[in-house]
N, C-alpha and C. Protein backbone atom coordinates (compact mmCIF):
# COMPACT_ATOMS: atom_id res chain seq x y z
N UNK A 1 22.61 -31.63 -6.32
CA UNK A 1 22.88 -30.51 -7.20
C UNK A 1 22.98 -29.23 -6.35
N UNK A 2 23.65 -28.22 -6.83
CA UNK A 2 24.11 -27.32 -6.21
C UNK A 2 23.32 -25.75 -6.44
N UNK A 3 22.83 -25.12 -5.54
CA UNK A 3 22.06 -23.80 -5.61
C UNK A 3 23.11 -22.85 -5.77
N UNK A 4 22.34 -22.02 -6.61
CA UNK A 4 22.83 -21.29 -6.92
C UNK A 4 22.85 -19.45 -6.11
N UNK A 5 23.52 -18.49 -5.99
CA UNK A 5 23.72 -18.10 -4.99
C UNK A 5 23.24 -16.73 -5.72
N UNK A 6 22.94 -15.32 -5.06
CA UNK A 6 22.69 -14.05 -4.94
C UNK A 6 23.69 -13.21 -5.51
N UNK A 7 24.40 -12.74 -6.80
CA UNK A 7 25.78 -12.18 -6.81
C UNK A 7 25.75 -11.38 -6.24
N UNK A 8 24.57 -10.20 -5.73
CA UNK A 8 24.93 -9.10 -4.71
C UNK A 8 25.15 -9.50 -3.48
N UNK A 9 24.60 -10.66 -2.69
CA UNK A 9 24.53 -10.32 -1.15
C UNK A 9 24.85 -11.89 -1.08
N UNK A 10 25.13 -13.02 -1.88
CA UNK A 10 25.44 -14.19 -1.83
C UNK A 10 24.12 -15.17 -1.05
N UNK A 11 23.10 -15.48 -1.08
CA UNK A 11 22.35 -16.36 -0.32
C UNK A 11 21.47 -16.48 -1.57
N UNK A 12 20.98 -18.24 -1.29
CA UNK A 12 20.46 -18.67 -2.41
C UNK A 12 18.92 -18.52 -2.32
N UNK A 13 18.41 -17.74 -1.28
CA UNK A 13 16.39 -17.49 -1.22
C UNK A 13 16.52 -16.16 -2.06
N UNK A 14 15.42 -17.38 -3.29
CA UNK A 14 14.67 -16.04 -4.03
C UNK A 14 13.26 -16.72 -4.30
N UNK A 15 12.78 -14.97 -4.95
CA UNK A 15 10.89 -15.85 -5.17
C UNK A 15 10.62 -14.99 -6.76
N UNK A 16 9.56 -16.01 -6.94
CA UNK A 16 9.38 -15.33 -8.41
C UNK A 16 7.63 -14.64 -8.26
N UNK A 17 7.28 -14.30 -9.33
CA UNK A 17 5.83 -13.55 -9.18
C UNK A 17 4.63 -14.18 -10.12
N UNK A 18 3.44 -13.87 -9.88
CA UNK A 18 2.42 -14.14 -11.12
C UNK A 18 2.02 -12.93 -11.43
N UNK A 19 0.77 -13.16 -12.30
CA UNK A 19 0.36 -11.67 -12.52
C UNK A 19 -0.54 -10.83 -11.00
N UNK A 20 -1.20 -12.49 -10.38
CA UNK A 20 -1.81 -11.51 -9.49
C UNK A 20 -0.83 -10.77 -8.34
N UNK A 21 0.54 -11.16 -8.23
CA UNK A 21 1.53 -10.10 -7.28
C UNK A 21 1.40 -11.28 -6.36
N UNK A 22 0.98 -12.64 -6.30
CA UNK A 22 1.79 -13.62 -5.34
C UNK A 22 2.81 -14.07 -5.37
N UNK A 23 3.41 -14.58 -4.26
CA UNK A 23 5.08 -15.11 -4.45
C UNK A 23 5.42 -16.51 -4.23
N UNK A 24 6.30 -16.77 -5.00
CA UNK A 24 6.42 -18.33 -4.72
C UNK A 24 7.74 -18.33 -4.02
N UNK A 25 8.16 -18.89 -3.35
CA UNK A 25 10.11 -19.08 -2.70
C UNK A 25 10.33 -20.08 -2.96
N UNK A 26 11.88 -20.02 -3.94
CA UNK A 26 12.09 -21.14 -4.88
C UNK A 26 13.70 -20.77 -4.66
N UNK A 27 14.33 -21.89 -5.34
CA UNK A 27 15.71 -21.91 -5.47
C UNK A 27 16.36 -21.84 -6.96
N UNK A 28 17.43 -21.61 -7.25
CA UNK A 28 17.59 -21.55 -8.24
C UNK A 28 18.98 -23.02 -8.58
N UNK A 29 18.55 -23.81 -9.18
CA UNK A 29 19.92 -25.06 -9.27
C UNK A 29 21.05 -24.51 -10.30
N UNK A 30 22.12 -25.44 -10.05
CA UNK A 30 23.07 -25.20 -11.19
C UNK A 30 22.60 -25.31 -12.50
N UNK A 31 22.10 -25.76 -12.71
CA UNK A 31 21.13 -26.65 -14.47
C UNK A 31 20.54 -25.65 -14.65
N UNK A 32 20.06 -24.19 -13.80
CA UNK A 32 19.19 -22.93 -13.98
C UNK A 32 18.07 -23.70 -14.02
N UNK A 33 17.44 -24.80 -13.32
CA UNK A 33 16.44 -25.11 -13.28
C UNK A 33 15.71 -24.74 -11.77
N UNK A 34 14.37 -24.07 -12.04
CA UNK A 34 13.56 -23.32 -10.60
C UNK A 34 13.05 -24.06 -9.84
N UNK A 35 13.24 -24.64 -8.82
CA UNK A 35 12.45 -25.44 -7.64
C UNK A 35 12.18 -24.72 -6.12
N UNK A 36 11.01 -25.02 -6.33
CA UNK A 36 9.95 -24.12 -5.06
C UNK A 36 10.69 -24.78 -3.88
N UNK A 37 10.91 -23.44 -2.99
CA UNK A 37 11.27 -24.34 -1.93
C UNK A 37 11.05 -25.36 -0.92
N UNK A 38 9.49 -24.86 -0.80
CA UNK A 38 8.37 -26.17 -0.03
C UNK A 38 7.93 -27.17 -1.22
N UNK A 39 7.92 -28.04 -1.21
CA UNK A 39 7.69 -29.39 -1.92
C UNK A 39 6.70 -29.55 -1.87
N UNK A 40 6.38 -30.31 -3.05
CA UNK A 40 5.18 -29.96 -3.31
C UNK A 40 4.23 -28.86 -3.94
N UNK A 41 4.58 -27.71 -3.85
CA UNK A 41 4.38 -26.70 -4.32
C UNK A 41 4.44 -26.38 -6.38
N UNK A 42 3.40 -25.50 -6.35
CA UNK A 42 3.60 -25.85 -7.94
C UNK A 42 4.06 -24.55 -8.67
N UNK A 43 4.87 -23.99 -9.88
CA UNK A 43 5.08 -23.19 -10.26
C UNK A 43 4.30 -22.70 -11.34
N UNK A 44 3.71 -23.43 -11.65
CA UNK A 44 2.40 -23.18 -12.75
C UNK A 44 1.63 -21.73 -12.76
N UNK A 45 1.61 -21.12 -13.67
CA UNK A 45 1.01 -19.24 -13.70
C UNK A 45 2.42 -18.43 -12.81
N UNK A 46 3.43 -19.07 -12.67
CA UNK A 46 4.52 -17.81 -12.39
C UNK A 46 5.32 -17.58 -13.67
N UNK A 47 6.34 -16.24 -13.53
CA UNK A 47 6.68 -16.20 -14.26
C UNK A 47 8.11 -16.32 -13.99
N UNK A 48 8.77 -17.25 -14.37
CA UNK A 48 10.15 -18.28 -14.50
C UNK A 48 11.24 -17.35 -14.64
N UNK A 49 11.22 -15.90 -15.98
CA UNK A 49 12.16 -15.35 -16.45
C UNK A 49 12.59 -14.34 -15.50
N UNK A 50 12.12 -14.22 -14.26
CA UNK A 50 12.90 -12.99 -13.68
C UNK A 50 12.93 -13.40 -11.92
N UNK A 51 13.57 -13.31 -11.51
CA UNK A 51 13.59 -14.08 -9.93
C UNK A 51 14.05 -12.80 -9.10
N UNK A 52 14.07 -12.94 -7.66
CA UNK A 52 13.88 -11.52 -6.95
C UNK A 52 14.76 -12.22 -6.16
N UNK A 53 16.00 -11.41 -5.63
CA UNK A 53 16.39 -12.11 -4.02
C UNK A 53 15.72 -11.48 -2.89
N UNK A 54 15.51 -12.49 -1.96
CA UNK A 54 14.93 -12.52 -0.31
C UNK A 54 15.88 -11.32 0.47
N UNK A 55 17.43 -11.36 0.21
CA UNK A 55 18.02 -10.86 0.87
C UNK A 55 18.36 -9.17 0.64
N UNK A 56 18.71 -8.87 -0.83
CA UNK A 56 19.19 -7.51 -1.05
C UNK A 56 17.75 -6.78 -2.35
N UNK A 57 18.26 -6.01 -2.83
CA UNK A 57 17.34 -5.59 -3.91
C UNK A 57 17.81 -6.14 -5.23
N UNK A 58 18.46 -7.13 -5.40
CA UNK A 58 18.93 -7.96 -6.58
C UNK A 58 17.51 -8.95 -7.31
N UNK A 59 17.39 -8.36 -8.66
CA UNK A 59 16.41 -9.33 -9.41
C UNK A 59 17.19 -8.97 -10.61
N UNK A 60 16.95 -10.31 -11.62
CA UNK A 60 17.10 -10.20 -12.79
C UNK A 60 16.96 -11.69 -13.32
N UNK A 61 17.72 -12.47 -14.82
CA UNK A 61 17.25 -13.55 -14.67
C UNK A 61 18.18 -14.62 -13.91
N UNK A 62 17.56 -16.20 -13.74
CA UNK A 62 18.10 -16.90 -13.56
C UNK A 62 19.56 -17.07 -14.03
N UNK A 63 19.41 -16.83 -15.51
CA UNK A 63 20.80 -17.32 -16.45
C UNK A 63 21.82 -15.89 -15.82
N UNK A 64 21.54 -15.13 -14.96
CA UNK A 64 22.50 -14.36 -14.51
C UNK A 64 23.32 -14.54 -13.66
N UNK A 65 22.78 -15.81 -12.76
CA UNK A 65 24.07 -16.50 -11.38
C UNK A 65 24.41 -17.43 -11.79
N UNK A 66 24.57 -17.42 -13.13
CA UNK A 66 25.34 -18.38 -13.74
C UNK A 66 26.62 -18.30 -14.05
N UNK A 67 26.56 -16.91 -14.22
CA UNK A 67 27.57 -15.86 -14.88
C UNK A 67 28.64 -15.07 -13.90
N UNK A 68 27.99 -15.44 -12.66
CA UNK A 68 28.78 -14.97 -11.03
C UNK A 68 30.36 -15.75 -10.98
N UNK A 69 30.75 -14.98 -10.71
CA UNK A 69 32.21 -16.04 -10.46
C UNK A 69 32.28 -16.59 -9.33
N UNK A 70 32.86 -17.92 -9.08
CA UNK A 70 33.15 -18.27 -7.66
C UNK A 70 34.30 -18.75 -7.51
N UNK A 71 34.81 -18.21 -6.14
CA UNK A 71 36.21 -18.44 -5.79
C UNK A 71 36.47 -19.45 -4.89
């Protein structure tokens, strides 16, 4: 399955948050389904609806690089 990519700066590392301000680094799939990038790893107490990219100042939700066009 295919990751999904950054529409500002194009690269697929992003991380999401909990309440205490830790980060998880996860990917985002085509299906908009969230998988941590180290395996194994659990997403349990994050919060799913808003993802951050690694690369630029781009956050918003998942269902938004869905919506990216690709050429």
């Amino acid at each position: 399955m295919r990751k999904l990519n950054c529409p500002q700066c194009n690269i697929p590392n992003f991380y999401i948050m909990n309440d205490a301000g830790e980060r998880r680094l996860v990917y985002v799939m085509e299906d908009l389904s969230i998988c941590p990038k180290n395996e194994g790893e659990s997403l349990e107490g994050f919060n799913l609806d808003k993802i951050y990219c690694l690369g630029c100042s781009w956050s918003g939700s998942p269902a938004r690089l869905k919506q990216t066009k690709r050429y």
